[in-house]
C-alpha atoms as a PDB file:
ATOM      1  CA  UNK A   1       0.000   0.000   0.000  1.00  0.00           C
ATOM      2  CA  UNK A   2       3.221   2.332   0.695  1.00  0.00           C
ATOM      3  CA  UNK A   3       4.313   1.603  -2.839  1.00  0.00           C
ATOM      4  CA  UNK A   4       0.478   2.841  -4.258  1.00  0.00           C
ATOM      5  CA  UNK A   5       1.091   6.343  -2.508  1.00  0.00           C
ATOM      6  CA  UNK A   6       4.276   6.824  -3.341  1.00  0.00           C
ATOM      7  CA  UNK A   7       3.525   6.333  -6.702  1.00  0.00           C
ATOM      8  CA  UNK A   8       0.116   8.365  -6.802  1.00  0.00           C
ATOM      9  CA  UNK A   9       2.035  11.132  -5.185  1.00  0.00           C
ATOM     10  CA  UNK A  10       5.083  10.971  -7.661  1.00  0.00           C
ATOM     11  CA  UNK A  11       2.502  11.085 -10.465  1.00  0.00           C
ATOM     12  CA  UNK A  12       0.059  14.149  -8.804  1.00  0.00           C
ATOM     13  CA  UNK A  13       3.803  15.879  -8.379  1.00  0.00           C
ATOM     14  CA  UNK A  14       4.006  15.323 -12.563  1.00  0.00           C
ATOM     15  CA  UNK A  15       0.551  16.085 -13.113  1.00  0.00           C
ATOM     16  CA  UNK A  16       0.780  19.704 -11.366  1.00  0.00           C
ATOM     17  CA  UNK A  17       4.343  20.663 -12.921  1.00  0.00           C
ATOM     18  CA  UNK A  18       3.253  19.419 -16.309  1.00  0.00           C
ATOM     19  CA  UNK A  19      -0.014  21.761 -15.680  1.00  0.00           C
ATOM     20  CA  UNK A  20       2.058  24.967 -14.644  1.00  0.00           C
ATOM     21  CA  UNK A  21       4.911  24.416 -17.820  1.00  0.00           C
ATOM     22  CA  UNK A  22       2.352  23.413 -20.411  1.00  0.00           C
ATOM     23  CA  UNK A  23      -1.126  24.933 -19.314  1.00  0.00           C
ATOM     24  CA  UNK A  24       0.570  28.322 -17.786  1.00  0.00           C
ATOM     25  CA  UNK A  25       3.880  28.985 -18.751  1.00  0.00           C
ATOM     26  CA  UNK A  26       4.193  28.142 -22.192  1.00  0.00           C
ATOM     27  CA  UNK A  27       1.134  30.087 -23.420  1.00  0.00           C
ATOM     28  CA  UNK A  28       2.161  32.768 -21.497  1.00  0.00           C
ATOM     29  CA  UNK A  29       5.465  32.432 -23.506  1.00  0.00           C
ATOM     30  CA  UNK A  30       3.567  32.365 -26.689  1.00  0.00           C
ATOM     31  CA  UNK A  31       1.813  35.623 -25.867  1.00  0.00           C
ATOM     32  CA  UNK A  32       4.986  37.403 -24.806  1.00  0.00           C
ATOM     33  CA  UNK A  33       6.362  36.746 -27.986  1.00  0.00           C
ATOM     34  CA  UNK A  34       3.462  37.927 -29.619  1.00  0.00           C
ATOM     35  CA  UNK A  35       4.002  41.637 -28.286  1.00  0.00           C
ATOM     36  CA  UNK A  36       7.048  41.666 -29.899  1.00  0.00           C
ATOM     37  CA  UNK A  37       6.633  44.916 -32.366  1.00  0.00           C
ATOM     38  CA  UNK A  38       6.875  43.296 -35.470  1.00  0.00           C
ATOM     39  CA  UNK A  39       5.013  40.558 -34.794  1.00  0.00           C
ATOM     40  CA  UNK A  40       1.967  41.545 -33.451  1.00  0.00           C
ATOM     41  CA  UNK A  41       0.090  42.282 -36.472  1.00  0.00           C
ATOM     42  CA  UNK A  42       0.889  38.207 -37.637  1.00  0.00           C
ATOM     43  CA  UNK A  43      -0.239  37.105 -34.239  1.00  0.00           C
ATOM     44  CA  UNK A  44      -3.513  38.930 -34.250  1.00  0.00           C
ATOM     45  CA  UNK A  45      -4.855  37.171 -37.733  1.00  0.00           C
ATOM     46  CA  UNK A  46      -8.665  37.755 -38.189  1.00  0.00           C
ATOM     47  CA  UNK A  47      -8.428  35.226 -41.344  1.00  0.00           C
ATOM     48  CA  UNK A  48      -7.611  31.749 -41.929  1.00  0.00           C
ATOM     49  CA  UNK A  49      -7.265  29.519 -44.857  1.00  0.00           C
ATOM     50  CA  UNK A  50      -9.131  26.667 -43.511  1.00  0.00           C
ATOM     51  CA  UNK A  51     -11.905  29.057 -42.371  1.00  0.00           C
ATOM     52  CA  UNK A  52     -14.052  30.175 -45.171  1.00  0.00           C
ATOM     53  CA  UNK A  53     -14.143  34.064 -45.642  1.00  0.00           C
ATOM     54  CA  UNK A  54     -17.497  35.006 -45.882  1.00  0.00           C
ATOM     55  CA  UNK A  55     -18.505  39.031 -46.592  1.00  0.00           C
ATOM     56  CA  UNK A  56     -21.166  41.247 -47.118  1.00  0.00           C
ATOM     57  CA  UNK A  57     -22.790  41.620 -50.608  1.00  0.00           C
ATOM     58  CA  UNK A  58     -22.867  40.047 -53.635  1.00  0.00           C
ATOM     59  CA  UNK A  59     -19.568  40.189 -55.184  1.00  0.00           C
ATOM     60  CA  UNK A  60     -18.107  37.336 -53.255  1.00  0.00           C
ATOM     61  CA  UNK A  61     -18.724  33.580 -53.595  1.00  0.00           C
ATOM     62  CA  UNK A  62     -20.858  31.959 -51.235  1.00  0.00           C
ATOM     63  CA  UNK A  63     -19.329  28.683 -49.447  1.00  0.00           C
ATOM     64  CA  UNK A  64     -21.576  25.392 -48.172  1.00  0.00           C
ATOM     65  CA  UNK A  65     -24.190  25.824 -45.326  1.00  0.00           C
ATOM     66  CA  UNK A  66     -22.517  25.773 -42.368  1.00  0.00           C
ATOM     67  CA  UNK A  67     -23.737  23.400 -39.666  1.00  0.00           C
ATOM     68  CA  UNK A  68     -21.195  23.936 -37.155  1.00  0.00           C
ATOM     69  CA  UNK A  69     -22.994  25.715 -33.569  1.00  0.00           C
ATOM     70  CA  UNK A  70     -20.111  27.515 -32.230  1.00  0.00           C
ATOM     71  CA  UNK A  71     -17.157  26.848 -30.522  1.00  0.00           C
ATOM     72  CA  UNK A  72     -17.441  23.239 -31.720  1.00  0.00           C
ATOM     73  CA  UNK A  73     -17.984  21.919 -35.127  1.00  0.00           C
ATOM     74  CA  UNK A  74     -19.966  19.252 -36.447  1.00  0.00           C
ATOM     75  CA  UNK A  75     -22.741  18.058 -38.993  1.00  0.00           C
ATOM     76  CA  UNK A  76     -26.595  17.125 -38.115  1.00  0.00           C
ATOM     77  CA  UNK A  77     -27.455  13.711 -37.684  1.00  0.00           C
ATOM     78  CA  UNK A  78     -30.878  14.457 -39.613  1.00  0.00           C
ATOM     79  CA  UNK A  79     -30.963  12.317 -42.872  1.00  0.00           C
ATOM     80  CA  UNK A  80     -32.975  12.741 -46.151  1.00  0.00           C
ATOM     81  CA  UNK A  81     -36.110  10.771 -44.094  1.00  0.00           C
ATOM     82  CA  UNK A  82     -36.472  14.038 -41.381  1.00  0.00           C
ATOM     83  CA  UNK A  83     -38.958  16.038 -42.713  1.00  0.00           C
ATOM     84  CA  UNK A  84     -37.437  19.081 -41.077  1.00  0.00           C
ATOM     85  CA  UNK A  85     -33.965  18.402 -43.076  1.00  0.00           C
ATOM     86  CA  UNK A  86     -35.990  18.008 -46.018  1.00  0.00           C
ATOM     87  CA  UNK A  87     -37.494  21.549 -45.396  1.00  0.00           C
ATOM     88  CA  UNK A  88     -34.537  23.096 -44.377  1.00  0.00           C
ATOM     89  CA  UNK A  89     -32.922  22.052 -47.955  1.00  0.00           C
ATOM     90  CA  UNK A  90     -35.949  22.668 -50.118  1.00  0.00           C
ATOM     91  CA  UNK A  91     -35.576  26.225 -48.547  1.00  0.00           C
ATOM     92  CA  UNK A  92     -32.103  26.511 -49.196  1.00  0.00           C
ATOM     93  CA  UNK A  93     -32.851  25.220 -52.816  1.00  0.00           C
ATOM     94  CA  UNK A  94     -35.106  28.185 -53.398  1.00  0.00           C
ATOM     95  CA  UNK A  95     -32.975  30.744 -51.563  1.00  0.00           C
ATOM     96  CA  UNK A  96     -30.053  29.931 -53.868  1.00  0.00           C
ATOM     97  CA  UNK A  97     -32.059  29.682 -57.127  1.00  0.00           C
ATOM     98  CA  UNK A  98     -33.410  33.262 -56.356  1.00  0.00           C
ATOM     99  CA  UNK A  99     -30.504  34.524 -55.669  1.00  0.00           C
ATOM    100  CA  UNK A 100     -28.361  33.445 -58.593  1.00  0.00           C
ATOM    101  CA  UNK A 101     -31.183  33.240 -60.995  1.00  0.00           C
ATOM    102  CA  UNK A 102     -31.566  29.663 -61.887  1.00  0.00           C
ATOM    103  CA  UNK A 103     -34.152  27.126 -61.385  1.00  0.00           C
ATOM    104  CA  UNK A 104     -34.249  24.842 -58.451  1.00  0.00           C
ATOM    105  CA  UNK A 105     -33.007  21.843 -60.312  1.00  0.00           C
ATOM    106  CA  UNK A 106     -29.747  23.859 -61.254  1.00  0.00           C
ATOM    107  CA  UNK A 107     -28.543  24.205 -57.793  1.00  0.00           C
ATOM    108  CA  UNK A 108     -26.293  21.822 -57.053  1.00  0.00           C
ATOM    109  CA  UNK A 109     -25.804  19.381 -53.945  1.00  0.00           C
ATOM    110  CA  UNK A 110     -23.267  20.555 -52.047  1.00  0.00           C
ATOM    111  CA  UNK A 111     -25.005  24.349 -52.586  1.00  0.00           C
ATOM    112  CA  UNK A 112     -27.790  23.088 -49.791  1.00  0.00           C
ATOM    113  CA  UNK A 113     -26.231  20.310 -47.549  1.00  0.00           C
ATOM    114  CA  UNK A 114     -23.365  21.280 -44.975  1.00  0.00           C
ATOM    115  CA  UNK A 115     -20.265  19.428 -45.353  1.00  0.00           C
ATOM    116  CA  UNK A 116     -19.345  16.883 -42.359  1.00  0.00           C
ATOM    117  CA  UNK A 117     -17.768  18.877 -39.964  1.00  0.00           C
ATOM    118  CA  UNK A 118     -20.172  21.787 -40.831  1.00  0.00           C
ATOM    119  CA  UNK A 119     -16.936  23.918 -41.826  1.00  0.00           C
ATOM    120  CA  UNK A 120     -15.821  23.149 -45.156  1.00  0.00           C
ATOM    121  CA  UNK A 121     -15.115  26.665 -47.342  1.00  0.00           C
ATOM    122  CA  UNK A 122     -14.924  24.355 -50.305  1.00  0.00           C
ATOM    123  CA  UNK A 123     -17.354  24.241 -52.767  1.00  0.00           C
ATOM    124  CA  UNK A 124     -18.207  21.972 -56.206  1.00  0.00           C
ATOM    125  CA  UNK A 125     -17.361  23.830 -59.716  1.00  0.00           C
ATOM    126  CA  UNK A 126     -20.792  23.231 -60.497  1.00  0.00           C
ATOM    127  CA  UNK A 127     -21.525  25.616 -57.362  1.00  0.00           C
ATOM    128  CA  UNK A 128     -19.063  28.082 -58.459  1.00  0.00           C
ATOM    129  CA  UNK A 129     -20.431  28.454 -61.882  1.00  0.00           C
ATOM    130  CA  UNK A 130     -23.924  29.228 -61.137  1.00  0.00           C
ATOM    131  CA  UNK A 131     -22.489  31.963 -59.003  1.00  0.00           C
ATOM    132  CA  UNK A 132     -20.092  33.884 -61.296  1.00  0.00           C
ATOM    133  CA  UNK A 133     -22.863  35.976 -62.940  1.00  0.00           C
ATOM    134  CA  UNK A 134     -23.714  37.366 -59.763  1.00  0.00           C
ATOM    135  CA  UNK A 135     -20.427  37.903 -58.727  1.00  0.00           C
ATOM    136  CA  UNK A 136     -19.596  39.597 -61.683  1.00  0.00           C
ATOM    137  CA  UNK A 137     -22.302  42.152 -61.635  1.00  0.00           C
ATOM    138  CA  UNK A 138     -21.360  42.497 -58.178  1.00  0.00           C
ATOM    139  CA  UNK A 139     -17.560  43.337 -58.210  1.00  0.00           C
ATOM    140  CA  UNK A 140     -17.422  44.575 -61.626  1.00  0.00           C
ATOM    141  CA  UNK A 141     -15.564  42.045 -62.982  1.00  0.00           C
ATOM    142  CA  UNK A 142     -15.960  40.650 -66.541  1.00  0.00           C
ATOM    143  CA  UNK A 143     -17.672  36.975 -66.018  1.00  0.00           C
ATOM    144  CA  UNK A 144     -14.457  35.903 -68.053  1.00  0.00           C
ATOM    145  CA  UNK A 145     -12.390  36.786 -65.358  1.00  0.00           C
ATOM    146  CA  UNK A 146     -14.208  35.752 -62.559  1.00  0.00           C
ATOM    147  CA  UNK A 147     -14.380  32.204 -64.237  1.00  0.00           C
ATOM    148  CA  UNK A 148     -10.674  32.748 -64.515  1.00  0.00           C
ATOM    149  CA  UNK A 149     -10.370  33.425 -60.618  1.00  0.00           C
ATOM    150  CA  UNK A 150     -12.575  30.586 -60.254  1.00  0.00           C
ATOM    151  CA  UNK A 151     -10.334  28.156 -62.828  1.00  0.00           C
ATOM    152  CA  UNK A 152      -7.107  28.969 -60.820  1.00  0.00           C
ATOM    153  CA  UNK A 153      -8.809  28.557 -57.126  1.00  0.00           C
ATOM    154  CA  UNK A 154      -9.936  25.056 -58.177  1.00  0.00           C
ATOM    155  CA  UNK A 155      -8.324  22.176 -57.520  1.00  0.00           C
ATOM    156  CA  UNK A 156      -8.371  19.003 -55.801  1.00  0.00           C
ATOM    157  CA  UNK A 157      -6.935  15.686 -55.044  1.00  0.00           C
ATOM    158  CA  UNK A 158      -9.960  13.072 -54.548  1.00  0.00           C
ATOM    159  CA  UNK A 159     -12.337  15.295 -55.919  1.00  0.00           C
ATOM    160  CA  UNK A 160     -12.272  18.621 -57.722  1.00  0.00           C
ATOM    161  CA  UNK A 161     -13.577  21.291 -55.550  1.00  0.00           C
ATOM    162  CA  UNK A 162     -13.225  25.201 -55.373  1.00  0.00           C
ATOM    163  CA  UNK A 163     -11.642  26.939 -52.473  1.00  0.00           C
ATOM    164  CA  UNK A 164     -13.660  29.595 -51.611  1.00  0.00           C
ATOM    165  CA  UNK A 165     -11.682  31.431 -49.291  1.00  0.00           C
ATOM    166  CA  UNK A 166      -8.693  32.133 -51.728  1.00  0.00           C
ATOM    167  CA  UNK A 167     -11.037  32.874 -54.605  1.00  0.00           C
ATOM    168  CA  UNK A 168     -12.889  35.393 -52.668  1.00  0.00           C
ATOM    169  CA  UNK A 169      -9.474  36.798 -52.259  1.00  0.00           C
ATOM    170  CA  UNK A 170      -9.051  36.511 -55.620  1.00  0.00           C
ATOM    171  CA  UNK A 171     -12.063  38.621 -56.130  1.00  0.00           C
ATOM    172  CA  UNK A 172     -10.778  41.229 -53.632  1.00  0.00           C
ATOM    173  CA  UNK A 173      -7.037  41.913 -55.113  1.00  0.00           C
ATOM    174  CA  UNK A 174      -8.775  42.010 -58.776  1.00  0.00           C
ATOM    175  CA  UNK A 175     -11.164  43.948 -58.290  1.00  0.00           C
END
């Protein structure tokens, strides 16, 4: 029984110095370097890549329906049988049509269903295309270069998919 405390106690003694370097010290470190003048504008980013950007107004692409409920992420576990899914996406599906001026059965998939994890700024080139005459009125772009911006933010290694974020950054510098 000796042994049993003696080891509890050696591993509480880890547990608590482990807490203080890891869950203290070293983030504290992290900030302090921060504050560095030079680095503080890099440490403060308001923008990610994995993050979809998503603006005011028309002139920017619009990414998947996000599912995510802040601060965690995460798809619904309603399938195509729940009749509120089902209404949720035929809304969606008439949203979207209205707003880029198509009919319902243009809209694409992935234009009304979140992705997985409720987060993904990704979106099909089908879903991009339907989009660029909007955008283009929008930002003043010609639709030829927008579907140029769109061409080089595509991509893919499974599947071809548009990145959203950097072609609504795309959009920004060109316009």
């Amino acid at each position: 029984m000796e042994n049993f405390f003696k080891q509890a106690w050696a591993g509480l003694r880890i547990l608590l110095v482990l807490t203080v370097v890891c869950g203290v010290l070293y983030p504290m470190a992290v900030w302090g370097v921060s504050r560095i003048p030079g680095l503080h504008g890099n440490a403060e980013a308001t923008d990610t890549t994995s993050v979809a950007v998503v603006r005011e107004g028309d002139q920017y692409f619009v990414p998947r329906p996000s599912a995510a409920t802040l601060p965690a992420s995460g798809g619904s576990n309603k399938g195509e049988l729940n009749e509120d899914y089902d209404k949720v996406i035929a809304e969606r599906r008439t949203e979207i049509a209205q707003r880029e001026g198509v009919a319902e059965d243009q809209v694409p998939q992935d234009a009304v269903t979140a992705s997985a994890s409720g987060l993904d700024p990704h979106i099909s080139p089908e879903y991009a295309t339907i989009q660029v005459p909007r955008v283009a009125r929008a930002s003043g772009l010609s639709e030829e270069k927008v579907r140029e911006l769109v061409s080089v933010s595509t991509g893919g290694t499974f599947t071809t998919t548009v990145n959203v974020t950097a072609l609504n950054r795309a959009i920004d510098a060109a316009s």
